[in-house]
N, C-alpha and C. Protein backbone atom coordinates (compact mmCIF):
# COMPACT_ATOMS: atom_id res chain seq x y z
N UNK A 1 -23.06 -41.98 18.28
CA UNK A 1 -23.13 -41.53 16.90
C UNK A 1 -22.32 -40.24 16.75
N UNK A 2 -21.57 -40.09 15.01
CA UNK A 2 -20.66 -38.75 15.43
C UNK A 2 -21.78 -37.89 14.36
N UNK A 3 -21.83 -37.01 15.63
CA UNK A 3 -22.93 -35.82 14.75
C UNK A 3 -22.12 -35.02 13.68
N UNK A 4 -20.64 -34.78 13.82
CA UNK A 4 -20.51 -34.06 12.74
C UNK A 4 -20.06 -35.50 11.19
N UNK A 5 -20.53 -36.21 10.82
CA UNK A 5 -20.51 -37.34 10.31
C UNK A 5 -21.05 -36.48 8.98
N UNK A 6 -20.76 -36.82 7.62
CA UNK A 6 -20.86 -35.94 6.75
C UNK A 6 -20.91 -34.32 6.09
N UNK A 7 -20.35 -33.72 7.29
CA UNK A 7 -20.24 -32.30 7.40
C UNK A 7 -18.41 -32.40 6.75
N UNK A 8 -18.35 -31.45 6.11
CA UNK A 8 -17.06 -31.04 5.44
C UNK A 8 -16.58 -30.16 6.45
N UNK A 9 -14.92 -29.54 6.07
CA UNK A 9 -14.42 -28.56 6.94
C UNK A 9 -14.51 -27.20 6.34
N UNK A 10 -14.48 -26.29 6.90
CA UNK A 10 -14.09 -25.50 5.85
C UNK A 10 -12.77 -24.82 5.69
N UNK A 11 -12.56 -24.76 4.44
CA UNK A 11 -11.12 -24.78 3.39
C UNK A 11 -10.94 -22.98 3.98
N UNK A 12 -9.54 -23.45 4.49
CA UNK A 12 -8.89 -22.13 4.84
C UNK A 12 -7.37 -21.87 3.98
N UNK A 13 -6.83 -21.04 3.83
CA UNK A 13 -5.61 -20.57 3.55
C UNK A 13 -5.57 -19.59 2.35
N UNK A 14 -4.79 -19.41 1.79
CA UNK A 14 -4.39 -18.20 0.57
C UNK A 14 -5.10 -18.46 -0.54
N UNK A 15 -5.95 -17.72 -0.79
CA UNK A 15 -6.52 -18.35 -2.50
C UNK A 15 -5.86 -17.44 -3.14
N UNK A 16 -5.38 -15.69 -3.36
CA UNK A 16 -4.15 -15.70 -4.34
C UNK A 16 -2.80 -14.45 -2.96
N UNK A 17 -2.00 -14.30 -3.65
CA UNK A 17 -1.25 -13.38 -3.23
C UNK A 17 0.00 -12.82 -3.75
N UNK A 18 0.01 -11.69 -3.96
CA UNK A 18 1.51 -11.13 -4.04
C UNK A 18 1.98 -10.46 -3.07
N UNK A 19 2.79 -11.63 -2.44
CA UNK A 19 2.53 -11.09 -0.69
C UNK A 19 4.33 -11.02 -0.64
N UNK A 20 4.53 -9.66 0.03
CA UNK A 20 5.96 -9.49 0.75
C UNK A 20 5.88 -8.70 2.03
N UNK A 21 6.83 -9.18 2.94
CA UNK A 21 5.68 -8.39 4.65
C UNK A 21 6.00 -6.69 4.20
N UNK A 22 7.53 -6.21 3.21
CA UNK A 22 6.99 -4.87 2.86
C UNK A 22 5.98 -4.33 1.91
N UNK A 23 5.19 -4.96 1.06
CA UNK A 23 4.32 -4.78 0.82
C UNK A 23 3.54 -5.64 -0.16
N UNK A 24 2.31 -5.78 -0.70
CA UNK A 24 1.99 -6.46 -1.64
C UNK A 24 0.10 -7.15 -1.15
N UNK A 25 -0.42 -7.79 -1.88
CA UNK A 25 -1.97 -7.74 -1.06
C UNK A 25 -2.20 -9.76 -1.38
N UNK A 26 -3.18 -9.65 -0.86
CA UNK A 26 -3.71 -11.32 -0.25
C UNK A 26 -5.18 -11.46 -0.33
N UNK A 27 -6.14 -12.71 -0.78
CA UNK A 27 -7.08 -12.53 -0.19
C UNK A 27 -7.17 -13.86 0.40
N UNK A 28 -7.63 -14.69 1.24
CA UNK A 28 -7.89 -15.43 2.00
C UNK A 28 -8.99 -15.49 2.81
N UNK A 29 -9.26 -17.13 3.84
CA UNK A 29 -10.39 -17.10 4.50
C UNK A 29 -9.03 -16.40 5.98
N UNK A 30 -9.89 -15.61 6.77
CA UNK A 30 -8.99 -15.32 7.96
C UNK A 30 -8.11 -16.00 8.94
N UNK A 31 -6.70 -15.34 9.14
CA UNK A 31 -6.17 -16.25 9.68
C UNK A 31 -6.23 -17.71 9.36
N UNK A 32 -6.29 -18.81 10.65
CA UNK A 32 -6.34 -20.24 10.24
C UNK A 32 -6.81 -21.12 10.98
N UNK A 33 -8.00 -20.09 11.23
CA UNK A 33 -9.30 -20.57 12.04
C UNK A 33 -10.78 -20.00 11.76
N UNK A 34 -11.08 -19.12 11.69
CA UNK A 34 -11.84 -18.87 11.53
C UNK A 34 -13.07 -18.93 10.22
N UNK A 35 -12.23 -19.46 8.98
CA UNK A 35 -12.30 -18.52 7.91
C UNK A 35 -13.87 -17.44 7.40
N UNK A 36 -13.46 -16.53 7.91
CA UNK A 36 -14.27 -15.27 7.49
C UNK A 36 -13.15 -14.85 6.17
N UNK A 37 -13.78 -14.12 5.01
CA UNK A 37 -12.96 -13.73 4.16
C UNK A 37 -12.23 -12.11 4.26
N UNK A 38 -10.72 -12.34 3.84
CA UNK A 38 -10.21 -11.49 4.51
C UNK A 38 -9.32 -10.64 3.04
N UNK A 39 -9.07 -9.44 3.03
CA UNK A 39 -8.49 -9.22 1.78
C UNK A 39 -7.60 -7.92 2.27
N UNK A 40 -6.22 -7.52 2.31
CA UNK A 40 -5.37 -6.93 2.93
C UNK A 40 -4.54 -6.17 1.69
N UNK A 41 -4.40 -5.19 2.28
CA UNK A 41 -3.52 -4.81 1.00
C UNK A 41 -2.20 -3.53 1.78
N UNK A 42 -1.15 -3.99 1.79
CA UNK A 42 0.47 -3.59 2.44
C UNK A 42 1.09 -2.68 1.53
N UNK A 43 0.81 -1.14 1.76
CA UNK A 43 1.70 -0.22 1.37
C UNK A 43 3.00 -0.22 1.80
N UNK A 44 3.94 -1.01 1.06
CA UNK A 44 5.36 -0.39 1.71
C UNK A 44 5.13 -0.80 3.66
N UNK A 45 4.54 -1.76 4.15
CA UNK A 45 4.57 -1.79 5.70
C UNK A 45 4.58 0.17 6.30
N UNK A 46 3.95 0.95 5.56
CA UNK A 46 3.59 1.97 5.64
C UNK A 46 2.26 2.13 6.24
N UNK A 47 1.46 1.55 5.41
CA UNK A 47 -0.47 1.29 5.54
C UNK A 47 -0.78 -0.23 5.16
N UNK A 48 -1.54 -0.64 5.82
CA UNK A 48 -2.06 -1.94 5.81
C UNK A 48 -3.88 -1.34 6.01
N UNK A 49 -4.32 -1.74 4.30
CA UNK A 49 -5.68 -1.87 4.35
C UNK A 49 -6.64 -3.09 4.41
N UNK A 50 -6.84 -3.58 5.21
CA UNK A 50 -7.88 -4.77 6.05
C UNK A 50 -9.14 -4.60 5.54
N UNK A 51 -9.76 -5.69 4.44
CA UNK A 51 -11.19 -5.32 4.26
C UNK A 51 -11.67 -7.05 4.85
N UNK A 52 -12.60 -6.92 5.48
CA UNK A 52 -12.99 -8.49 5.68
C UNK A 52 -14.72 -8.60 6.39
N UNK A 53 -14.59 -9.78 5.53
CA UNK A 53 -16.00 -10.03 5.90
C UNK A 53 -16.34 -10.32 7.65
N UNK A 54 -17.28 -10.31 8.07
CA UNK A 54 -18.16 -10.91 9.26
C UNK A 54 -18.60 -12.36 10.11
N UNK A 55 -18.54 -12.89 8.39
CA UNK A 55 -19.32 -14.00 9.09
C UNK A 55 -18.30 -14.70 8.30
N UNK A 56 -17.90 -16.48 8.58
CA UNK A 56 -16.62 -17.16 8.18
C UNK A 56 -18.05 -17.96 7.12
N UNK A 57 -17.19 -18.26 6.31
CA UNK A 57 -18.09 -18.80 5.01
C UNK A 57 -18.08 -20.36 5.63
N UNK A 58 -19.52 -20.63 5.04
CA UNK A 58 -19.91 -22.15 5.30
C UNK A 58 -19.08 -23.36 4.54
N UNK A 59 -19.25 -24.31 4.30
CA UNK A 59 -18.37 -25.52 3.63
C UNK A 59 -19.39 -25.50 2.27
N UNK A 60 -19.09 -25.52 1.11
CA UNK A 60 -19.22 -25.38 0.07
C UNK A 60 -18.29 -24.82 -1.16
N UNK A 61 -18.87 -24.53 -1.92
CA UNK A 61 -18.18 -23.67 -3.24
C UNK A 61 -18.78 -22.07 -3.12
N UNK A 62 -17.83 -21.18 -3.01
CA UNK A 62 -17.78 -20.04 -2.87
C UNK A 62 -17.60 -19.57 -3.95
N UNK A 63 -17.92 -18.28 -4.68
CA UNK A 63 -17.27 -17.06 -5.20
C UNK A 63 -16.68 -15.91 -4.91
N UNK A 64 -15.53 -15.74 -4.48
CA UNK A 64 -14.86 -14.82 -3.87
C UNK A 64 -14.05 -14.05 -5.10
N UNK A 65 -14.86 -12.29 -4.94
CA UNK A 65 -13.82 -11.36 -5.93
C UNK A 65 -13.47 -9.89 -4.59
N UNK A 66 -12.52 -9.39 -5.33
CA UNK A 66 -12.04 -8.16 -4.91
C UNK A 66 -12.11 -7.16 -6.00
N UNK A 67 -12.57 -6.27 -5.83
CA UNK A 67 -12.58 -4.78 -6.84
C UNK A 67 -12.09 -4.07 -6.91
N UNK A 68 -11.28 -3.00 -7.28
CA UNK A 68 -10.45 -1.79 -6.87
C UNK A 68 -11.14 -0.94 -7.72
N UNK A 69 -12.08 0.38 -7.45
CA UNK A 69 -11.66 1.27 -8.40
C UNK A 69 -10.71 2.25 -7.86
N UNK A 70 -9.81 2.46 -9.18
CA UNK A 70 -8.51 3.35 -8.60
C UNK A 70 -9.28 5.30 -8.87
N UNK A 71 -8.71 5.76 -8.05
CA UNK A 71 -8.74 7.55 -8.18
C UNK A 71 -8.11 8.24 -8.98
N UNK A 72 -6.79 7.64 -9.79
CA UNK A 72 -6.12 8.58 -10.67
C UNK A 72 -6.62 8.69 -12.29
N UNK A 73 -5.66 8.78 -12.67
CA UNK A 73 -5.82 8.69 -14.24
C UNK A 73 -5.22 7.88 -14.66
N UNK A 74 -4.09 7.18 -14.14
CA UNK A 74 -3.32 6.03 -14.66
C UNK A 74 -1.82 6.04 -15.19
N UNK A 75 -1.32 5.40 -15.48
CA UNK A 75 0.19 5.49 -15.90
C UNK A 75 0.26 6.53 -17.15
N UNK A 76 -0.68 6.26 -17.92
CA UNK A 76 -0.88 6.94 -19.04
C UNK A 76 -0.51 8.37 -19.01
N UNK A 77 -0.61 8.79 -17.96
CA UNK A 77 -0.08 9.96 -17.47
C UNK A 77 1.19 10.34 -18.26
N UNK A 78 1.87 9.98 -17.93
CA UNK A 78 3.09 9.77 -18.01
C UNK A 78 4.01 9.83 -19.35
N UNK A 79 3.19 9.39 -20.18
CA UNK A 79 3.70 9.88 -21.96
C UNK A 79 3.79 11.69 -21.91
N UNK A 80 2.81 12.38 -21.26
CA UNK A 80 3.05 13.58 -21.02
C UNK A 80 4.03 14.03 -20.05
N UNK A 81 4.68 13.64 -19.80
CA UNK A 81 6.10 13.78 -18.25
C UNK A 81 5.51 13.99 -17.20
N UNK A 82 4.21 13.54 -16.77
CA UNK A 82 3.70 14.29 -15.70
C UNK A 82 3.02 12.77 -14.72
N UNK A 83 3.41 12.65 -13.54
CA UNK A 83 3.05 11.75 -12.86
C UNK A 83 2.00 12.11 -11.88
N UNK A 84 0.73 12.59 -12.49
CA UNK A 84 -0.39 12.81 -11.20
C UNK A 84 -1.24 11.88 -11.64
N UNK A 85 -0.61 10.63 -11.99
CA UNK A 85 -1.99 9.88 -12.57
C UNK A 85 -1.85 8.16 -11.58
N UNK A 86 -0.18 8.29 -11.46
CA UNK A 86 0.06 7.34 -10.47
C UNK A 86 0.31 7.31 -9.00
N UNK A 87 0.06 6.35 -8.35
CA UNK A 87 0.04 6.31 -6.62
C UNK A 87 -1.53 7.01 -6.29
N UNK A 88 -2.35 6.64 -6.97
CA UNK A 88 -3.44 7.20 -6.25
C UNK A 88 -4.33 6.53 -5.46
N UNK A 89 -4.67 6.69 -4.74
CA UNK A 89 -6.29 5.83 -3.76
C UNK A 89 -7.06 4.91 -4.83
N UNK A 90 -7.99 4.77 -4.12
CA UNK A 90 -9.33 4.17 -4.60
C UNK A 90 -10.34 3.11 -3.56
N UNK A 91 -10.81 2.76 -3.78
CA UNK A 91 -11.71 1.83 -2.99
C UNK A 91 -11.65 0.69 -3.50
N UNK A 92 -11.51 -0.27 -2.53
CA UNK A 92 -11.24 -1.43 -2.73
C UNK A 92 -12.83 -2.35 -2.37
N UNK A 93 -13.50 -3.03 -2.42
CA UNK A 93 -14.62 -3.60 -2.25
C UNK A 93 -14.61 -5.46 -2.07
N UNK A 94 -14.84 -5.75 -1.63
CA UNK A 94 -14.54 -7.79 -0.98
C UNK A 94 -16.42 -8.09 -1.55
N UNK A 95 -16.30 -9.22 -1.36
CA UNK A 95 -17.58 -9.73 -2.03
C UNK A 95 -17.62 -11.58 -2.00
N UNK A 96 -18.51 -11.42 -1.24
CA UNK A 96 -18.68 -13.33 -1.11
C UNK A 96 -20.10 -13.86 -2.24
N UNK A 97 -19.61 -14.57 -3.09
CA UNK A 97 -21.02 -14.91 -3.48
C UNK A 97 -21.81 -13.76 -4.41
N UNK A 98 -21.17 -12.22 -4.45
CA UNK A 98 -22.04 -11.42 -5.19
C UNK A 98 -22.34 -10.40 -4.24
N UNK A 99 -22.16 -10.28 -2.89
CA UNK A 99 -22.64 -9.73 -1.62
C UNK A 99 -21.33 -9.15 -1.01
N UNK A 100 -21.50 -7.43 -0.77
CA UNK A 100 -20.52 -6.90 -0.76
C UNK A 100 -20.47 -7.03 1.09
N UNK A 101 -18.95 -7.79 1.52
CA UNK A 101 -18.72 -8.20 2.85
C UNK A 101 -18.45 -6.95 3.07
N UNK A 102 -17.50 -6.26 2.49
CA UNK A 102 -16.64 -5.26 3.24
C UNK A 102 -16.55 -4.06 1.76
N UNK A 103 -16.06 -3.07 2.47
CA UNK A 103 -15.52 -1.82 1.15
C UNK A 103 -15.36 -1.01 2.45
N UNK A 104 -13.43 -0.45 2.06
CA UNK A 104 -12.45 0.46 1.95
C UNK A 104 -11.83 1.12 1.27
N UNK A 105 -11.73 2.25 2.04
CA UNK A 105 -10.48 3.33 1.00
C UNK A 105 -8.87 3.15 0.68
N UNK A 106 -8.18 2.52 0.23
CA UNK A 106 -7.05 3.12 0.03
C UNK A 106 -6.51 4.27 0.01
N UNK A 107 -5.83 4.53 0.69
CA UNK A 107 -5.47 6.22 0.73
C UNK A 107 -4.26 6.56 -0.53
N UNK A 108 -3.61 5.39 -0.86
CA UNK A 108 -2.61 5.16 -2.18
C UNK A 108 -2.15 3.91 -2.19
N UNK A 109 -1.68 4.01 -3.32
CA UNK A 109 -1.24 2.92 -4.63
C UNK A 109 0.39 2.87 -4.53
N UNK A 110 0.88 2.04 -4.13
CA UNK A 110 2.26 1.78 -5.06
C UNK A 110 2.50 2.19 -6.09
N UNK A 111 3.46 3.34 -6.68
CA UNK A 111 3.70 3.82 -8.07
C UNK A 111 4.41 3.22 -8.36
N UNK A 112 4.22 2.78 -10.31
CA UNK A 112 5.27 2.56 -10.92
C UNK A 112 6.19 1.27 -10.45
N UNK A 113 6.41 0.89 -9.24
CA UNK A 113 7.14 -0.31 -8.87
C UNK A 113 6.86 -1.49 -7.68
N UNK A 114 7.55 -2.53 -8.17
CA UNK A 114 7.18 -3.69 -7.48
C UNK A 114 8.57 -3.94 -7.05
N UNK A 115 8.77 -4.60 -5.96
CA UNK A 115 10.18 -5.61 -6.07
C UNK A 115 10.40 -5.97 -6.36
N UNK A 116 11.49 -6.54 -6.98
CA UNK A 116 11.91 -7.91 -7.92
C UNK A 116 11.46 -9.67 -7.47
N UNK A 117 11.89 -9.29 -6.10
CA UNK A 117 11.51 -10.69 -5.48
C UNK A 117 10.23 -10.99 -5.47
N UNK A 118 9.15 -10.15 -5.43
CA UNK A 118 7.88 -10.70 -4.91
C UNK A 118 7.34 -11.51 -6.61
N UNK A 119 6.25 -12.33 -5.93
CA UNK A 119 5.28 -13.16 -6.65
C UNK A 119 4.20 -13.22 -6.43
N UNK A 120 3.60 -13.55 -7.55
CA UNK A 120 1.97 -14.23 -7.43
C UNK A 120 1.63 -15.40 -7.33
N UNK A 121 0.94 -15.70 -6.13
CA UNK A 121 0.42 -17.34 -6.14
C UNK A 121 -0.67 -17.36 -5.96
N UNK A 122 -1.03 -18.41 -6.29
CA UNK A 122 -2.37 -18.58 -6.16
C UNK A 122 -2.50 -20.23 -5.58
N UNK A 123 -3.03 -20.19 -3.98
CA UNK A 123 -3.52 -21.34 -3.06
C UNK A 123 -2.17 -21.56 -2.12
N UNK A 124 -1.43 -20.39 -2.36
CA UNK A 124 -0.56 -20.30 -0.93
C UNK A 124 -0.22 -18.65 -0.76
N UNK A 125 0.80 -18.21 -0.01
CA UNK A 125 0.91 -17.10 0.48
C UNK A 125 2.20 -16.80 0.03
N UNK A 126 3.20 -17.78 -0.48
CA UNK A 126 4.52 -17.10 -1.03
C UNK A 126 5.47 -17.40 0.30
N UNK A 127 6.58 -16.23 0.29
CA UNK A 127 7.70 -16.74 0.64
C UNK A 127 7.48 -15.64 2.71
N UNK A 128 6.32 -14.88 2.41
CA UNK A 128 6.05 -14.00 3.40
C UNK A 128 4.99 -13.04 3.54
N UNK A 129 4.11 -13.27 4.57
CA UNK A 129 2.87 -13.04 4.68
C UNK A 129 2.37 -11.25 4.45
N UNK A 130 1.72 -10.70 4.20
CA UNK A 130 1.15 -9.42 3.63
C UNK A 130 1.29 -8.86 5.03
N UNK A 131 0.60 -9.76 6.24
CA UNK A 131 0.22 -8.99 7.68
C UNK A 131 0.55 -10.31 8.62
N UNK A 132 1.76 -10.43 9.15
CA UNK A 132 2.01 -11.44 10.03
C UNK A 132 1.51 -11.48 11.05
N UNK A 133 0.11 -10.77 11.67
CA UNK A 133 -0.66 -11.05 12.40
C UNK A 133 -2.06 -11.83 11.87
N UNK A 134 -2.40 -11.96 10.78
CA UNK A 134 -2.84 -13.00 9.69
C UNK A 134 -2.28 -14.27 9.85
N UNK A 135 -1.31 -14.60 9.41
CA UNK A 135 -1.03 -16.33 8.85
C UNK A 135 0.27 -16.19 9.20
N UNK A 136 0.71 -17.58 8.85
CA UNK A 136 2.00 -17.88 8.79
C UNK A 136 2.42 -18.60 7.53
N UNK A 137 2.90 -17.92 6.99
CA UNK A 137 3.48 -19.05 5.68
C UNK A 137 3.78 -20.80 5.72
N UNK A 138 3.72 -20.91 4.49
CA UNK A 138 3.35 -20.90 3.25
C UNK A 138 1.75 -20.84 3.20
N UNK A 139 0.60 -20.92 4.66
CA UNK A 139 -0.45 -20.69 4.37
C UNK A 139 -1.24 -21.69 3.16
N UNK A 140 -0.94 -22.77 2.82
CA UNK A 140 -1.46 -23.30 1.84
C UNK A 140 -3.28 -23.62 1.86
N UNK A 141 -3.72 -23.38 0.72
CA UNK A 141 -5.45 -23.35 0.73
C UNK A 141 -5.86 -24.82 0.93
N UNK A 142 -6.63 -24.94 1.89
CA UNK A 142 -7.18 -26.66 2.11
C UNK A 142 -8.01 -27.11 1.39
N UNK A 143 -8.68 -26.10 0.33
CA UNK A 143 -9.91 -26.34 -0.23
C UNK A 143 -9.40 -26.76 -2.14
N UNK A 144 -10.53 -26.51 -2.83
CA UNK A 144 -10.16 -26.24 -4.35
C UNK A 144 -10.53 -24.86 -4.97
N UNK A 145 -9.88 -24.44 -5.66
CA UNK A 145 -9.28 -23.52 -5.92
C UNK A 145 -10.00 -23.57 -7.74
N UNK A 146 -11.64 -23.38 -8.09
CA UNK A 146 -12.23 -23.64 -9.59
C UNK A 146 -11.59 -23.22 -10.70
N UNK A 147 -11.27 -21.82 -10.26
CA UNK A 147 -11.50 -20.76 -11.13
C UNK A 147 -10.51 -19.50 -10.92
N UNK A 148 -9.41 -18.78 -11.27
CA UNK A 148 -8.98 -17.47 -11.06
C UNK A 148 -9.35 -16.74 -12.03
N UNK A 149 -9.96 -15.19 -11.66
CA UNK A 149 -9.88 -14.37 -12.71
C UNK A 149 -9.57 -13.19 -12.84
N UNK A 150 -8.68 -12.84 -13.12
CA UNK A 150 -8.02 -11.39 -13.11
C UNK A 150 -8.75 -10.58 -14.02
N UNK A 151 -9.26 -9.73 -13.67
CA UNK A 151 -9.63 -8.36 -15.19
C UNK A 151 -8.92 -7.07 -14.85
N UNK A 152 -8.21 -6.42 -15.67
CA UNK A 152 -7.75 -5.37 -15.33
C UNK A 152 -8.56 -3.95 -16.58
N UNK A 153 -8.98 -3.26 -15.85
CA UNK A 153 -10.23 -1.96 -16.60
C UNK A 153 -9.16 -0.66 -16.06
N UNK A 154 -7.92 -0.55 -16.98
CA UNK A 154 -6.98 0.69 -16.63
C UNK A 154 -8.21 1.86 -16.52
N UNK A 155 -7.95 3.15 -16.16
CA UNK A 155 -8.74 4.55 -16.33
C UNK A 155 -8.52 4.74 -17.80
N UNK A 156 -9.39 5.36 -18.39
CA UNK A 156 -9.13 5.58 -19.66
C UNK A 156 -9.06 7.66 -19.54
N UNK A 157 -7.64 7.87 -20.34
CA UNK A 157 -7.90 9.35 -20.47
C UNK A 157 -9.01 10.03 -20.96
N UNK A 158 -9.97 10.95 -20.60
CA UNK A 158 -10.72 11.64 -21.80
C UNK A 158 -9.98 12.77 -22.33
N UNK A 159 -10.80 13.18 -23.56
CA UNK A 159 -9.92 14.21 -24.31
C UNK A 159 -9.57 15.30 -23.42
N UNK A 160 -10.57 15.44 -22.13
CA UNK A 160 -10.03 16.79 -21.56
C UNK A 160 -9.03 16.62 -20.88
N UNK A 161 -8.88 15.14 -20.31
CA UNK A 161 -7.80 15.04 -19.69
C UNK A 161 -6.23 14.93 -20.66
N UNK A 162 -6.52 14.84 -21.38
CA UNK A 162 -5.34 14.86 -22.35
C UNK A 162 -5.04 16.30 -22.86
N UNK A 163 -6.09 17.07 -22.79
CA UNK A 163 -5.84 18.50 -23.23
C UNK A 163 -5.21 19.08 -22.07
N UNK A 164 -5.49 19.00 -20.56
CA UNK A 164 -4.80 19.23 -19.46
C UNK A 164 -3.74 18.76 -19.30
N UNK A 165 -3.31 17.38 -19.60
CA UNK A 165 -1.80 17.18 -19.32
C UNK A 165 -0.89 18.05 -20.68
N UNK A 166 -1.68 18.07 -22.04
CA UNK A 166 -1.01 18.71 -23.15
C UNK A 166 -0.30 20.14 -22.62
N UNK A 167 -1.25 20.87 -21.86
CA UNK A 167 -1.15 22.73 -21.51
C UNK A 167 0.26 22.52 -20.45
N UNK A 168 -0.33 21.52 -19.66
CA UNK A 168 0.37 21.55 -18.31
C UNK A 168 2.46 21.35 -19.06
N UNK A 169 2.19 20.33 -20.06
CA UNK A 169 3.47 20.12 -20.65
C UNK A 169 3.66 21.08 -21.32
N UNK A 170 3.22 21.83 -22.12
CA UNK A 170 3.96 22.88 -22.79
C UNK A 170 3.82 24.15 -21.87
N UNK A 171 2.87 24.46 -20.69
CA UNK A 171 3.52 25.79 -19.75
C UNK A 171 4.69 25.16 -19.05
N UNK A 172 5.01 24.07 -19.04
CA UNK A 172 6.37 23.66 -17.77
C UNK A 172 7.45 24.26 -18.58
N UNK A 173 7.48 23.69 -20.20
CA UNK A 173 8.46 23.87 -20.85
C UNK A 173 8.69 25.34 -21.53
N UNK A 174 7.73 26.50 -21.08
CA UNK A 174 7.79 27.62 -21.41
C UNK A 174 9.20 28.28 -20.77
């Protein structure tokens, strides 16, 4: 008799990525064996931040999100000529199911630019992997893929922060 006889596999590969090996982030089940959930994020092949879960998720339907809160103030900055609002840190947080696997720091952000070449996919890895000790391209996801959902919650200035970039712009220009 085959004991594993109605047991599923479990679905490994890229569920999204804007992956270039100089920089860009991924989340996936690990590598292409294990799958524990894995979520990477490639400064410039400068810093590589690794958040990943423990345990490799069972065969089922998952909910897998990633969080960032960022540390700066945001691009917004920047209507005032002053760029201390971009390239900043934050913590990044992984989550299976509602249950926080992992949470890291980013020490910084990519300012202001992306490459031209890179992309977003979603249920493969693109043209080149985030951390080529991870996967190997194209990495395609074995599983189904329900649901993507992006939310983006920019920093919002408060008035004081707008009164600080206001001073800071008119003492530069004194």
């Amino acid at each position: 008799m085959n004991r594993t006889a109605g047991l599923r596999k479990v679905a490994l590969g890229a569920l999204a990525a804007s992956s270039l090996f100089a920089g860009g982030s991924a989340a996936f089940p690990q590598q292409q064996t294990t799958g524990t959930p894995v979520y990477t994020y490639n400064l410039l092949d400068l810093k590589r931040t690794r958040l990943a879960g423990t345990e490799a998720l069972p065969p089922g339907k998952h909910l897998i999100e990633y969080d960032f809160k960022y540390n700066g103030l945001s691009e917004r900055t920047l209507a005032y000529n002053n760029t201390s609002g971009v390239g900043k840190g934050g913590t990044g947080t992984l989550k299976v199911d509602g249950k926080v696997v992992s949470t890291e720091t980013l020490e910084a952000t990519l300012p202001l630019v992306k490459q031209l070449d890179d992309t977003f996919n979603i249920g493969s890895a693109g043209a080149s992997p985030v951390d080529d000790k991870d996967y190997k391209v194209p990495f395609k996801f074995t599983g189904t893929i329900n649901k993507v959902t992006i939310a983006v919650d920019p920093p919002v200035l408060t008035p004081a922060d707008i009164q600080k970039l206001q001073s800071a712009t008119h003492s530069a220009s004194d």
